[in-house]
Every structure is written in C-alpha cells, then in structure tokens.
N, C-alpha and C. Protein backbone atom coordinates (compact mmCIF):
# COMPACT_ATOMS: atom_id res chain seq x y z
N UNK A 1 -25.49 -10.03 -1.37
CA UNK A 1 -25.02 -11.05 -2.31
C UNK A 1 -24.02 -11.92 -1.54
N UNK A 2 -24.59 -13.08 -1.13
CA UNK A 2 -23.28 -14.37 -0.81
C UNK A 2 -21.90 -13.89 -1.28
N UNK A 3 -20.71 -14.23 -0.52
CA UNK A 3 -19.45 -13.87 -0.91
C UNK A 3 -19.30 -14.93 -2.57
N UNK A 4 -19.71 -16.27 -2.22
CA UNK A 4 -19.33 -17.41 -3.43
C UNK A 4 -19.81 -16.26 -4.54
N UNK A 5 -21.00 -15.98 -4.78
CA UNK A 5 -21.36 -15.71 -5.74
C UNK A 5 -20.80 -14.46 -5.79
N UNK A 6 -20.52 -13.05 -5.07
CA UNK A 6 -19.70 -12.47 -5.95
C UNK A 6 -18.78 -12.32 -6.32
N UNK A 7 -17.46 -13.28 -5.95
CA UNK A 7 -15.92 -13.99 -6.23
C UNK A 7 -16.73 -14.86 -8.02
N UNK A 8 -17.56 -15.25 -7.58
CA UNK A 8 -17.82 -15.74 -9.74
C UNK A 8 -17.87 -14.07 -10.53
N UNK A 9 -18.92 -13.81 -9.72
CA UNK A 9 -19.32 -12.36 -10.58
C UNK A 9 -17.63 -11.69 -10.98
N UNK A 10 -17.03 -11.03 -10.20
CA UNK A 10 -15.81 -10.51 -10.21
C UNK A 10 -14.73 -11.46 -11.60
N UNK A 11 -14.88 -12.91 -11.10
CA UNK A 11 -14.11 -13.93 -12.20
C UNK A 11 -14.62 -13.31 -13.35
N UNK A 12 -15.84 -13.79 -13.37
CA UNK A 12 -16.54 -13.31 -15.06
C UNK A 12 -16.19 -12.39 -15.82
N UNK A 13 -16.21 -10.86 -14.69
CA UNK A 13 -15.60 -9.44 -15.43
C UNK A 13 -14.60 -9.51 -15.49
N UNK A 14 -13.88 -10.08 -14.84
CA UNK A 14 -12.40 -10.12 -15.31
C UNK A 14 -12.18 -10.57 -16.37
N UNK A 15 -12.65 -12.02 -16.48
CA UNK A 15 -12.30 -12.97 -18.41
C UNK A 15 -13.17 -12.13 -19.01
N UNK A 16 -14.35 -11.11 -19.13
CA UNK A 16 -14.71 -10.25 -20.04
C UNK A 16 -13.94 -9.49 -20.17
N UNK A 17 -13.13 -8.82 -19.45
CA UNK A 17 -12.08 -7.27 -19.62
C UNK A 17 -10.93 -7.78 -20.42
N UNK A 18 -10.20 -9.27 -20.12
CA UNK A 18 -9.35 -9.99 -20.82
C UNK A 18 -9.56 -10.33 -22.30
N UNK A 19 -10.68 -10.66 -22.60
CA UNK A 19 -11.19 -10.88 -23.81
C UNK A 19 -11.42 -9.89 -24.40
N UNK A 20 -12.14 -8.29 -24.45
CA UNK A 20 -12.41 -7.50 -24.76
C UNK A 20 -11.22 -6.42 -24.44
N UNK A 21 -10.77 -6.49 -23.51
CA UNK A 21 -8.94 -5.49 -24.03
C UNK A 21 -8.09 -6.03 -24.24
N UNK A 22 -7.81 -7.09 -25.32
CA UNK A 22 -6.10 -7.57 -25.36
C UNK A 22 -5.42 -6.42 -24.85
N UNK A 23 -4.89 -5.63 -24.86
CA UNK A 23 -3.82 -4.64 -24.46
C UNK A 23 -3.74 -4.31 -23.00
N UNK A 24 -2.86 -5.33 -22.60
CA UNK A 24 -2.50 -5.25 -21.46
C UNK A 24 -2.67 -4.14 -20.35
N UNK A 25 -2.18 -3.06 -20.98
CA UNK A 25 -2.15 -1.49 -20.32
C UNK A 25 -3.30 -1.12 -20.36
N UNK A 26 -3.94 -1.45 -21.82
CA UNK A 26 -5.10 -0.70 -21.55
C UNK A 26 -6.16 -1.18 -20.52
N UNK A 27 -6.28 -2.32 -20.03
CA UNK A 27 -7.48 -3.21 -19.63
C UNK A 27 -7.10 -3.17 -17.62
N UNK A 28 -5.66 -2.97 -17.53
CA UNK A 28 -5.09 -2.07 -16.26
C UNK A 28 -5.07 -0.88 -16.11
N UNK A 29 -5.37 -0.64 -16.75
CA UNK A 29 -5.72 0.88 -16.57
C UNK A 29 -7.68 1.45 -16.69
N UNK A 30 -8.11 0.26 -17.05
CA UNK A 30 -9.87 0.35 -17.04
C UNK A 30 -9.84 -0.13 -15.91
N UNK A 31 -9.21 -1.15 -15.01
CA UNK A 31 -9.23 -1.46 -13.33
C UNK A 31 -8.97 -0.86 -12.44
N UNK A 32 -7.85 -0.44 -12.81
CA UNK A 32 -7.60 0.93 -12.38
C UNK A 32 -8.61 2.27 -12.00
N UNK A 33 -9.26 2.44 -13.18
CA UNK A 33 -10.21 4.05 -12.81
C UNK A 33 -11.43 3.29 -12.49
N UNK A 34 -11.85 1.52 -12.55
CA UNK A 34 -13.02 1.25 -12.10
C UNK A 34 -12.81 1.35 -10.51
N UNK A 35 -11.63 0.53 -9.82
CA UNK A 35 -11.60 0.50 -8.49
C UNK A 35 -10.90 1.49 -7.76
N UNK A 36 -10.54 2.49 -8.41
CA UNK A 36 -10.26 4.25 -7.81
C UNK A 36 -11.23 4.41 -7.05
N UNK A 37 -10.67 4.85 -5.21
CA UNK A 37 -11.58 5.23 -4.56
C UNK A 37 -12.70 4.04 -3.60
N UNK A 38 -12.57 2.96 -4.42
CA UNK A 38 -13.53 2.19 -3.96
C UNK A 38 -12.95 0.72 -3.03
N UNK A 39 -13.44 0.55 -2.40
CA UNK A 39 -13.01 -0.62 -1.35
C UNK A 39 -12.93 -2.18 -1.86
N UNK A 40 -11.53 -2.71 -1.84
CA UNK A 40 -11.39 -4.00 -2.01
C UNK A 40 -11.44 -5.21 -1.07
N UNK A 41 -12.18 -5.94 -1.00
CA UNK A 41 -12.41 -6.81 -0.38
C UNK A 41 -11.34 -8.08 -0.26
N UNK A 42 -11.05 -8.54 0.73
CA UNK A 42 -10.34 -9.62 0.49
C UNK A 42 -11.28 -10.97 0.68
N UNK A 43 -11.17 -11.85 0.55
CA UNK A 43 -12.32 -13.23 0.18
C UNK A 43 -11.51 -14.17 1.67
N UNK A 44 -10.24 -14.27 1.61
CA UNK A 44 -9.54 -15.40 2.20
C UNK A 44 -9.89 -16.64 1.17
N UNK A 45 -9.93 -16.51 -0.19
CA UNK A 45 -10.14 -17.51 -0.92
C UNK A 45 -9.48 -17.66 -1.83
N UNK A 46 -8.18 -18.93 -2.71
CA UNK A 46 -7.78 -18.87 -3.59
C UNK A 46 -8.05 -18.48 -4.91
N UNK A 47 -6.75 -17.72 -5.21
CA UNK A 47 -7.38 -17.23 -6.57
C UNK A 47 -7.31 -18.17 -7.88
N UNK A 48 -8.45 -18.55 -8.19
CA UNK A 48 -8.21 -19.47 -9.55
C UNK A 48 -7.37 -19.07 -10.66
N UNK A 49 -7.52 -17.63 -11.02
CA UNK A 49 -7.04 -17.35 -11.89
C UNK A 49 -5.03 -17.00 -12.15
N UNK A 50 -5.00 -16.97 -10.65
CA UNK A 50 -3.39 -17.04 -10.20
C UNK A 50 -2.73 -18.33 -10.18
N UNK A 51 -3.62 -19.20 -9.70
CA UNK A 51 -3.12 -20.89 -9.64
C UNK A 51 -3.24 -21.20 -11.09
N UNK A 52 -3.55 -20.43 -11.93
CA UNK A 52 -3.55 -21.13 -13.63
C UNK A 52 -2.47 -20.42 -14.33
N UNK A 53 -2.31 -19.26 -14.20
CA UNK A 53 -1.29 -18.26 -14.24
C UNK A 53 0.29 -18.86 -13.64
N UNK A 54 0.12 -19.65 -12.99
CA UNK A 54 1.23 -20.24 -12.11
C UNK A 54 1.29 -21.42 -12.70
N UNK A 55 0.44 -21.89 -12.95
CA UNK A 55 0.44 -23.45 -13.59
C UNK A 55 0.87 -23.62 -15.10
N UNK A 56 0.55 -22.19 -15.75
CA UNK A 56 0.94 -21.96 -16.75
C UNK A 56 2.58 -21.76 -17.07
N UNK A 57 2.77 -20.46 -16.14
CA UNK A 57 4.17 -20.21 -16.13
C UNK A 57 5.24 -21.58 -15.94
N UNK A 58 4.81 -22.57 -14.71
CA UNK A 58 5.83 -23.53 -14.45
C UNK A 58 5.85 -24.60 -15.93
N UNK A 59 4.59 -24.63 -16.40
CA UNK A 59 4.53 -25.30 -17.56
C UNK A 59 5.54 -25.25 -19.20
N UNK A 60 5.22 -23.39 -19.25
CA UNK A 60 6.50 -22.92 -19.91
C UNK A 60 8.08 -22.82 -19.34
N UNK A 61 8.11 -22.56 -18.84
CA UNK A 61 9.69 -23.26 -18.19
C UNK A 61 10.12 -24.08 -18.43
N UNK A 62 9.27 -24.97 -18.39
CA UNK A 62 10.05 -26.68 -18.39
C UNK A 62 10.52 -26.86 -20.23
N UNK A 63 9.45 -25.74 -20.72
CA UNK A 63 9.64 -26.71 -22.11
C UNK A 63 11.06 -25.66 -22.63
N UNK A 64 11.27 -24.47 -22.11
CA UNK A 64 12.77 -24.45 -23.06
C UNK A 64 13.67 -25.11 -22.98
C-alpha cells in the first residue's frame, strides 16, 4: 500500500474512533491496546490533524 494512501487510511480511523468514542479515555485507551506491540511508522509528513488542533487552540486564545 503507497505510504499517501495509508496516512488517509490511518486519518479516516482516527475521525471514526473520534466520532464513535466521545470519551476521551476511552478512545486512548482503544489506541492504546490496538497499537500494543505493534510497530509505528513515522511518514516524515505533516500531521493535518495537529495543524488544526493548533489552529484551533491559537484561535481560542485570542477570543478570551
């Protein structure tokens, strides 16, 4: 599987695990016992979902 395409695949399960566990703990802790044991890859590729996370955070800041 091309790296592009499985950096989407990975995105996808992630906004599925987000959507389907609101509960923070719980949905870290299903990542948790999924990637127990198993090898993480690094991409060398920005993470979208951190640059929105960041874009978000600086966004709330400004407004208190």
């Amino acid at each position: 599987m091309p790296e592009q395409q499985h950096g989407h695949l990975v995105q996808r399960v992630l906004l599925f695990l987000d959507e389907t566990f609101t509960d923070s703990r719980l949905c870290a802790a299903i990542v948790d016992r999924l990637t127990f044991g198993g090898n993480i890859i690094e991409t060398g590729t920005d993470s979208y979902r951190l640059a929105q996370a960041r874009a978000r955070a600086r966004a709330n800041s400004g407004r208190e």
